[in-house]
PDB file of N, CA and C in Angstrom:
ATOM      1  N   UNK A   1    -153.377-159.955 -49.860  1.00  0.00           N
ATOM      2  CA  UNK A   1    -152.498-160.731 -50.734  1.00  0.00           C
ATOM      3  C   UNK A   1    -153.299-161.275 -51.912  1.00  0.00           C
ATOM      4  N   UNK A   2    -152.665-161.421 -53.157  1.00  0.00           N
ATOM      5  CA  UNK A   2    -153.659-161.760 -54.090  1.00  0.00           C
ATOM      6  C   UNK A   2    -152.886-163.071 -54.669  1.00  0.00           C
ATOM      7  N   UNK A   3    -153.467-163.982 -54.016  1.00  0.00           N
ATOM      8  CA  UNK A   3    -153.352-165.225 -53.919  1.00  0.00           C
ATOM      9  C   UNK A   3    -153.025-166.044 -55.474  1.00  0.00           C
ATOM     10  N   UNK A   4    -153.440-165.487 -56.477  1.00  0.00           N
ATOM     11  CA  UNK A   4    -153.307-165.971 -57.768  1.00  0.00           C
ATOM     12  C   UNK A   4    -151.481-165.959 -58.357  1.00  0.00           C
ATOM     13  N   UNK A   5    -151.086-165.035 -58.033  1.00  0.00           N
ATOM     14  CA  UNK A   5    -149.722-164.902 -57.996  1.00  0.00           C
ATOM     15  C   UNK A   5    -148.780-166.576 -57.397  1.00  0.00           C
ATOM     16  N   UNK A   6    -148.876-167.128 -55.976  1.00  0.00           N
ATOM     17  CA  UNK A   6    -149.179-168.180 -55.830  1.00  0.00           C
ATOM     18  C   UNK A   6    -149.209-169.335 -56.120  1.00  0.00           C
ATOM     19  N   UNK A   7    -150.350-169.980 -56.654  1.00  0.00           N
ATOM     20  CA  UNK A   7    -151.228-170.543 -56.443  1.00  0.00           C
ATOM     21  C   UNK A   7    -151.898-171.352 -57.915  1.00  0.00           C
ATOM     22  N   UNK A   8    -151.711-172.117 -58.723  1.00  0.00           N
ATOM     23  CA  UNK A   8    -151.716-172.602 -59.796  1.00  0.00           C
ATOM     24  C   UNK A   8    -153.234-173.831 -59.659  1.00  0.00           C
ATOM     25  N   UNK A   9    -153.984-173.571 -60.471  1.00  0.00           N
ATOM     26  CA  UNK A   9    -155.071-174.390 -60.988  1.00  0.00           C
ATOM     27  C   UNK A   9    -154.959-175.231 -62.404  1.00  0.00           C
ATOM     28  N   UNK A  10    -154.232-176.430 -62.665  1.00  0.00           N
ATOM     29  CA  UNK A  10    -153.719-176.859 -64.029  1.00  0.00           C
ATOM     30  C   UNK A  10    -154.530-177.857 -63.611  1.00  0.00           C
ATOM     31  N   UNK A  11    -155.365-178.808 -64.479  1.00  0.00           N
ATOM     32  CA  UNK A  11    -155.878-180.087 -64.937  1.00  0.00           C
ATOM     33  C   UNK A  11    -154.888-181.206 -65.306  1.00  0.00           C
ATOM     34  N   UNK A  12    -153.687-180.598 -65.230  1.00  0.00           N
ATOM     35  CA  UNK A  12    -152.238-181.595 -65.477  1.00  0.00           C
ATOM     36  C   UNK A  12    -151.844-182.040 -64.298  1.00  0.00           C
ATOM     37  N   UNK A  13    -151.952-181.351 -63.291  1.00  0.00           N
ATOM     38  CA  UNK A  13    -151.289-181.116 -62.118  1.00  0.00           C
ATOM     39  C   UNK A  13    -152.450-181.411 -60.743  1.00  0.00           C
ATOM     40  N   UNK A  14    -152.231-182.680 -59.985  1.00  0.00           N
ATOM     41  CA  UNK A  14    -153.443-183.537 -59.219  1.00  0.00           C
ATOM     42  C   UNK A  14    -154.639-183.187 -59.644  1.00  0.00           C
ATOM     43  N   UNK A  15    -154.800-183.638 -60.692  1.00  0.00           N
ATOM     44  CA  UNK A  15    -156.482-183.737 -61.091  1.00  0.00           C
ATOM     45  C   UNK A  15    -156.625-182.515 -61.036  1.00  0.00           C
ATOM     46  N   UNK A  16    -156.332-181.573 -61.141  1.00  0.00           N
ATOM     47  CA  UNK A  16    -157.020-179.804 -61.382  1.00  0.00           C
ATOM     48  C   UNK A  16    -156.513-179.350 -59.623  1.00  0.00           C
ATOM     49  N   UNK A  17    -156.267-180.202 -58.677  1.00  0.00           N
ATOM     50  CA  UNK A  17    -156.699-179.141 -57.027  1.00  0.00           C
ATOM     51  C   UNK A  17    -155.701-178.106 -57.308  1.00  0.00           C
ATOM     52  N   UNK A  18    -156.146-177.282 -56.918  1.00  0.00           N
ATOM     53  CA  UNK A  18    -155.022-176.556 -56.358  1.00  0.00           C
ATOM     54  C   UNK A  18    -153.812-176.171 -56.236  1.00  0.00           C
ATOM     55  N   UNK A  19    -152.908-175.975 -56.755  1.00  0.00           N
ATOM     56  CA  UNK A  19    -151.654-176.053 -55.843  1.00  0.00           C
ATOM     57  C   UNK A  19    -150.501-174.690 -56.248  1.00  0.00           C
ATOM     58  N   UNK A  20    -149.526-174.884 -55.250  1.00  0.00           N
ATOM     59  CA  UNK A  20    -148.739-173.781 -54.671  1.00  0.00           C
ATOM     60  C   UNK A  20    -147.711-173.701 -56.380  1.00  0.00           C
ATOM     61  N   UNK A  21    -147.667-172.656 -56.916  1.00  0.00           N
ATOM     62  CA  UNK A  21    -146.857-172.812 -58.071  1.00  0.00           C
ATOM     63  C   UNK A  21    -145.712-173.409 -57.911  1.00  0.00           C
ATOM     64  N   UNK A  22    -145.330-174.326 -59.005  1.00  0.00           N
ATOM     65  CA  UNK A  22    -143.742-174.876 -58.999  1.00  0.00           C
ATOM     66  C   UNK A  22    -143.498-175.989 -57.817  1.00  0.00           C
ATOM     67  N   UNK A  23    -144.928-176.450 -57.386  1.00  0.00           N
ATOM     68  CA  UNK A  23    -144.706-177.558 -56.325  1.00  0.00           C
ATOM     69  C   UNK A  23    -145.854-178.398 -56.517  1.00  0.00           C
ATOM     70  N   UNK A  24    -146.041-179.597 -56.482  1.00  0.00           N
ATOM     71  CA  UNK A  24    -147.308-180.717 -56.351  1.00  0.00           C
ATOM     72  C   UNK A  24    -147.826-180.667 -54.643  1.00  0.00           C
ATOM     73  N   UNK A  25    -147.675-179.173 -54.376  1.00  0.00           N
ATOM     74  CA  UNK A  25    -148.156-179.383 -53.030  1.00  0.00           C
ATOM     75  C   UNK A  25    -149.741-178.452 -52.947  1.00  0.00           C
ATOM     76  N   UNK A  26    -150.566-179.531 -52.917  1.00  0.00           N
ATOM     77  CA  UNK A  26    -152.004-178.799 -52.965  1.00  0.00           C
ATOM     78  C   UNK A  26    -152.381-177.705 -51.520  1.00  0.00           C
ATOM     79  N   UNK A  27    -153.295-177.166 -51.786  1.00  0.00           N
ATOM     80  CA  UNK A  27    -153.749-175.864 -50.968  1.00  0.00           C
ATOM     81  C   UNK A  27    -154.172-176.785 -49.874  1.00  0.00           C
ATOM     82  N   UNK A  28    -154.787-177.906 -50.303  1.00  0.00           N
ATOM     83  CA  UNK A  28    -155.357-178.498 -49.481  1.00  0.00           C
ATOM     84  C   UNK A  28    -154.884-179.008 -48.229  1.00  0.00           C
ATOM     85  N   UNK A  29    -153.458-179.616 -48.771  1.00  0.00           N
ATOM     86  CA  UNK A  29    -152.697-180.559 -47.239  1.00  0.00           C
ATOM     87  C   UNK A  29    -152.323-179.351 -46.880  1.00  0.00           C
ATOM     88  N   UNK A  30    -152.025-177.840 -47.418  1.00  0.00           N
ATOM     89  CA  UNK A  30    -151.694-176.905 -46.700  1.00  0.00           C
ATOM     90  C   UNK A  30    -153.044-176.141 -45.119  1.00  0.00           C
ATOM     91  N   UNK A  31    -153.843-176.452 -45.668  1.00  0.00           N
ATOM     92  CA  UNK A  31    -155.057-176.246 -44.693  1.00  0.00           C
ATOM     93  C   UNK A  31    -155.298-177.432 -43.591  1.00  0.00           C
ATOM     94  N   UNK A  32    -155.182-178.371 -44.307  1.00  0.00           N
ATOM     95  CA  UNK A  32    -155.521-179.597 -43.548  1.00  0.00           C
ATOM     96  C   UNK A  32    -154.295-179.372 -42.142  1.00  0.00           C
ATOM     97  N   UNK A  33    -153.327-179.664 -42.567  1.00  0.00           N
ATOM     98  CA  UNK A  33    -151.967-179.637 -41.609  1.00  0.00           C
ATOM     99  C   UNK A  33    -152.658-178.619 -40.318  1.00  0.00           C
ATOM    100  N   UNK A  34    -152.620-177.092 -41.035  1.00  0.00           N
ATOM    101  CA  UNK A  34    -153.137-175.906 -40.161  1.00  0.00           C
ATOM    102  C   UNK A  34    -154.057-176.199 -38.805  1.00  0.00           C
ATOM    103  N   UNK A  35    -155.230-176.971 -39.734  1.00  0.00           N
ATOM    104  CA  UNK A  35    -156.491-177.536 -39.096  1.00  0.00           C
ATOM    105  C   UNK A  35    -155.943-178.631 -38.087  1.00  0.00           C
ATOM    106  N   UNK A  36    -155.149-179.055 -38.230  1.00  0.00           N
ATOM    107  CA  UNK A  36    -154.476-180.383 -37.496  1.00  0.00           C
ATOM    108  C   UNK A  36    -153.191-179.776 -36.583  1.00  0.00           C
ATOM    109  N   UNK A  37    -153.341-178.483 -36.302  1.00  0.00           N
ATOM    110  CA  UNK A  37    -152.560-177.988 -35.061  1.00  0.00           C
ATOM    111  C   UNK A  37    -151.045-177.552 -35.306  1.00  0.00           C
ATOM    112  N   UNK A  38    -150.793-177.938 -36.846  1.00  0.00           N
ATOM    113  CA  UNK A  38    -149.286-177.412 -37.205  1.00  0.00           C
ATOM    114  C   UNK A  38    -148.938-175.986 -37.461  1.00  0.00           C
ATOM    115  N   UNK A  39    -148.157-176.018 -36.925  1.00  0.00           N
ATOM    116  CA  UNK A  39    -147.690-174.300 -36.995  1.00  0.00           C
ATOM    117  C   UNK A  39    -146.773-174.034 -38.044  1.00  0.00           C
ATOM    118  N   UNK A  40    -146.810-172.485 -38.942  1.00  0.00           N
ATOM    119  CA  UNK A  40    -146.203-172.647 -39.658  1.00  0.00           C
ATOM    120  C   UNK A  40    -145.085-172.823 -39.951  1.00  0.00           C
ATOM    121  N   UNK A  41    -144.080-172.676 -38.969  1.00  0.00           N
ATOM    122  CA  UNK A  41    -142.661-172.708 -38.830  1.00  0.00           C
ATOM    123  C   UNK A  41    -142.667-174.514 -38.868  1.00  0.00           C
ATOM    124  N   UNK A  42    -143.729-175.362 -38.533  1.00  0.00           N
ATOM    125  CA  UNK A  42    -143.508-176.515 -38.763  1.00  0.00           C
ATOM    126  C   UNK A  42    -143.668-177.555 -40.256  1.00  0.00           C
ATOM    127  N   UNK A  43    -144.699-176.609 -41.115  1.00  0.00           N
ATOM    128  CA  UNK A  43    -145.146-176.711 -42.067  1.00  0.00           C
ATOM    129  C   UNK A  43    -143.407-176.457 -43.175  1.00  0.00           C
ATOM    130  N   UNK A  44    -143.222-175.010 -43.012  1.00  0.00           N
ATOM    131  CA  UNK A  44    -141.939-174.851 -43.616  1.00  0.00           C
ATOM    132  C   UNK A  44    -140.604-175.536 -43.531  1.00  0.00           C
ATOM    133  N   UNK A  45    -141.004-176.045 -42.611  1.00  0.00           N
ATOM    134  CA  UNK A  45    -139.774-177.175 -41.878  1.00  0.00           C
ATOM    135  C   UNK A  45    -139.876-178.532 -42.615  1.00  0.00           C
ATOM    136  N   UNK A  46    -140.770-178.780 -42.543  1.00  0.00           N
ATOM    137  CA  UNK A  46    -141.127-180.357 -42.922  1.00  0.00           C
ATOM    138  C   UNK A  46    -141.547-179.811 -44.894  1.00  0.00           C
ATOM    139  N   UNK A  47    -141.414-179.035 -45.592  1.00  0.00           N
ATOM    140  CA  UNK A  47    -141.957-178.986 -47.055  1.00  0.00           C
ATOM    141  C   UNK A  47    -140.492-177.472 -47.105  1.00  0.00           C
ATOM    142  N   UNK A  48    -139.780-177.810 -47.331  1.00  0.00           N
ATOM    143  CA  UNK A  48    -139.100-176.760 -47.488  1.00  0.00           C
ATOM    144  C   UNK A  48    -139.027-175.766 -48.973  1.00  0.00           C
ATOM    145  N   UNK A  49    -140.244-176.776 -49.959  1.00  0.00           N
ATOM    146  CA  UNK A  49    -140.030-175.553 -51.256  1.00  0.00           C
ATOM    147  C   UNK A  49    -140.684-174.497 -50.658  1.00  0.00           C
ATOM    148  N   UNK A  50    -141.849-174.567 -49.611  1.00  0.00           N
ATOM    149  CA  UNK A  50    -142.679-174.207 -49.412  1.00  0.00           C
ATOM    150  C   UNK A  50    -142.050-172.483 -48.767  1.00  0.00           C
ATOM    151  N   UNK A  51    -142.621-171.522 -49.054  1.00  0.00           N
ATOM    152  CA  UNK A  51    -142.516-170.073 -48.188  1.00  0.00           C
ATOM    153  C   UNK A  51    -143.546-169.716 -47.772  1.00  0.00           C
ATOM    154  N   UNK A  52    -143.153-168.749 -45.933  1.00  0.00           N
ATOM    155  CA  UNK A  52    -144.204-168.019 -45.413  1.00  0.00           C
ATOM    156  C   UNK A  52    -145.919-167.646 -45.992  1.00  0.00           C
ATOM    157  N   UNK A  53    -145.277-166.912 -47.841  1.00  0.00           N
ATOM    158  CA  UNK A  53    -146.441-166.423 -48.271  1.00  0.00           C
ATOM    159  C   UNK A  53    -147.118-167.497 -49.057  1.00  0.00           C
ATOM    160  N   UNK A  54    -146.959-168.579 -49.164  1.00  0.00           N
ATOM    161  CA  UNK A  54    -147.606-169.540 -49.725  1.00  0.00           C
ATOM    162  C   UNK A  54    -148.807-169.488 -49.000  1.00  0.00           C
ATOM    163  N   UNK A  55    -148.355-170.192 -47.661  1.00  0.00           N
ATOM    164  CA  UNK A  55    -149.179-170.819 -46.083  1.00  0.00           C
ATOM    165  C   UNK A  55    -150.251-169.774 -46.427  1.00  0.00           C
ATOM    166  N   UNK A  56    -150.260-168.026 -46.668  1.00  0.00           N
ATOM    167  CA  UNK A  56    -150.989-166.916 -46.298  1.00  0.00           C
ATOM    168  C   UNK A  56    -151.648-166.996 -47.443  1.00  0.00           C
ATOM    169  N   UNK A  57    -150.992-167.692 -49.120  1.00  0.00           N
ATOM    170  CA  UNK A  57    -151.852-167.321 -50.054  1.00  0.00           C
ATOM    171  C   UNK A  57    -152.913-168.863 -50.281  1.00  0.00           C
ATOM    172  N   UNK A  58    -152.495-169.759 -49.391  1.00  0.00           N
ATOM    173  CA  UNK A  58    -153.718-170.835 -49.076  1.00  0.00           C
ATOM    174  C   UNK A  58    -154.882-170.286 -48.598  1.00  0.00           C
ATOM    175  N   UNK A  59    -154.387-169.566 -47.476  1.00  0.00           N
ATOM    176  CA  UNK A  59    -155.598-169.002 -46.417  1.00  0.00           C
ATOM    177  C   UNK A  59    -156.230-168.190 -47.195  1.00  0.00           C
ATOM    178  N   UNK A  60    -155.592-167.273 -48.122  1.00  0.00           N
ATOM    179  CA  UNK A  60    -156.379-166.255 -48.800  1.00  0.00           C
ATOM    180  C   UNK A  60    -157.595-167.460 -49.552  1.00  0.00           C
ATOM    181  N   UNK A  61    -156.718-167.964 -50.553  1.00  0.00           N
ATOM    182  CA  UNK A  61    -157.762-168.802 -51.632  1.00  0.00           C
ATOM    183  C   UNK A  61    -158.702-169.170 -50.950  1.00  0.00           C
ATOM    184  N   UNK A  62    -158.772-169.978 -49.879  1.00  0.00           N
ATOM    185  CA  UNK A  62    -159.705-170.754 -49.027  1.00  0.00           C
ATOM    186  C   UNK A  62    -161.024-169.779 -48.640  1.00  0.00           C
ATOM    187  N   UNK A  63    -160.172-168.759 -48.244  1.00  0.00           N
ATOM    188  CA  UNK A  63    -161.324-167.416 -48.262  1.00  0.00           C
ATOM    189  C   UNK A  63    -162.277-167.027 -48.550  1.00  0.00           C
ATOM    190  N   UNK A  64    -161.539-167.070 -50.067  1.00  0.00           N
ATOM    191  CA  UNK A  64    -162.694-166.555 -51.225  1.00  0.00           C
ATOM    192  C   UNK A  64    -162.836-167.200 -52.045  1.00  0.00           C
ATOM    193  N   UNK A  65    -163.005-168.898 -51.467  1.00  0.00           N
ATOM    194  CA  UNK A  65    -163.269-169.417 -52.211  1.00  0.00           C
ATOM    195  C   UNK A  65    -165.065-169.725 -51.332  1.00  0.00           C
ATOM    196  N   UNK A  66    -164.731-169.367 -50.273  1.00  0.00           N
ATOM    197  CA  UNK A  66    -166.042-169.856 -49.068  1.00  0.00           C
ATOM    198  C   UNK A  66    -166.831-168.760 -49.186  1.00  0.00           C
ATOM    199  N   UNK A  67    -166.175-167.717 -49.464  1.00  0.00           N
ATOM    200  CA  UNK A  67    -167.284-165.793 -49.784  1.00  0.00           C
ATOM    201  C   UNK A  67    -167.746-166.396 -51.007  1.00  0.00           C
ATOM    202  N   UNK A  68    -167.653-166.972 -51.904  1.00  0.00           N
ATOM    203  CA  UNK A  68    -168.162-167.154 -53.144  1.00  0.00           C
ATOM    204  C   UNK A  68    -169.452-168.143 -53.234  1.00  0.00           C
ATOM    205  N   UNK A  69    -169.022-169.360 -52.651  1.00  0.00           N
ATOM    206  CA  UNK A  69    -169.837-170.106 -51.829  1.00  0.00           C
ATOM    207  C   UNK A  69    -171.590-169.667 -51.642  1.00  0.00           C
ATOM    208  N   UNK A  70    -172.409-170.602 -52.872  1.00  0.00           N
ATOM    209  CA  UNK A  70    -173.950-169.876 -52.236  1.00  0.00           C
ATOM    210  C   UNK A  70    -174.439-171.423 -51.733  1.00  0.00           C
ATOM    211  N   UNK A  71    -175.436-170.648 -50.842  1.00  0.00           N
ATOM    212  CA  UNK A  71    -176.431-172.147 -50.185  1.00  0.00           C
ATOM    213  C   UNK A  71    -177.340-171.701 -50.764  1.00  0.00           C
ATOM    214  N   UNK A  72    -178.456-172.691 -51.022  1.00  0.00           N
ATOM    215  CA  UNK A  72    -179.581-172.875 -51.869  1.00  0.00           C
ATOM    216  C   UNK A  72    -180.372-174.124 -50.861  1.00  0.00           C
ATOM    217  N   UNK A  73    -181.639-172.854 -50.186  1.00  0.00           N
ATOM    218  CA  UNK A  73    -182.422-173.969 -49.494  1.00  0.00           C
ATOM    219  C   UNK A  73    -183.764-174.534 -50.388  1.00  0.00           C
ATOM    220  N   UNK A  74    -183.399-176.039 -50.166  1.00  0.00           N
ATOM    221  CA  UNK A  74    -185.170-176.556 -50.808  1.00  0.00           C
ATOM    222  C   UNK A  74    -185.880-177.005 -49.601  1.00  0.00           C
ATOM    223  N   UNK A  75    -187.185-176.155 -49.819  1.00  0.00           N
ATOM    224  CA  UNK A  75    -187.895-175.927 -48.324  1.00  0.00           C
ATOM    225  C   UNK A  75    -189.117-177.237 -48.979  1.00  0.00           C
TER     226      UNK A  75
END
């Protein structure tokens, strides 16, 4: 899934995070929730702009946003 479709990065819109196009709902409470045991049928329930491929184009972003991700050791 190519998550950009999605998935909106505006500096207008919560301080720059994230979020699901056409909603003030960041990627973030979308992961967080996940992480916190909600399922998606509960997620869609409780945020109803929200669709299936949103939830999937969070997970994508989160992805590659962590493959991108370098560590830098100071030894």
């Amino acid at each position: 899934m190519n998550w950009k479709e999605r998935i909106i990065i505006d500096p207008k819109i919560l301080v720059g995070k994230p979020v699901i196009k056409g909603t003030r709902i960041a990627v973030e409470l979308i992961l967080e929730l996940l992480a916190n045991g909600w399922k998606r049928e509960e997620i869609l329930e409780n945020y109803p702009q929200l669709k299936e491929e949103d939830i999937t184009a969070a997970l994508c972003y989160a992805t590659e946003v962590l493959k991108a991700e370098k560590i830098y050791l100071f030894l």
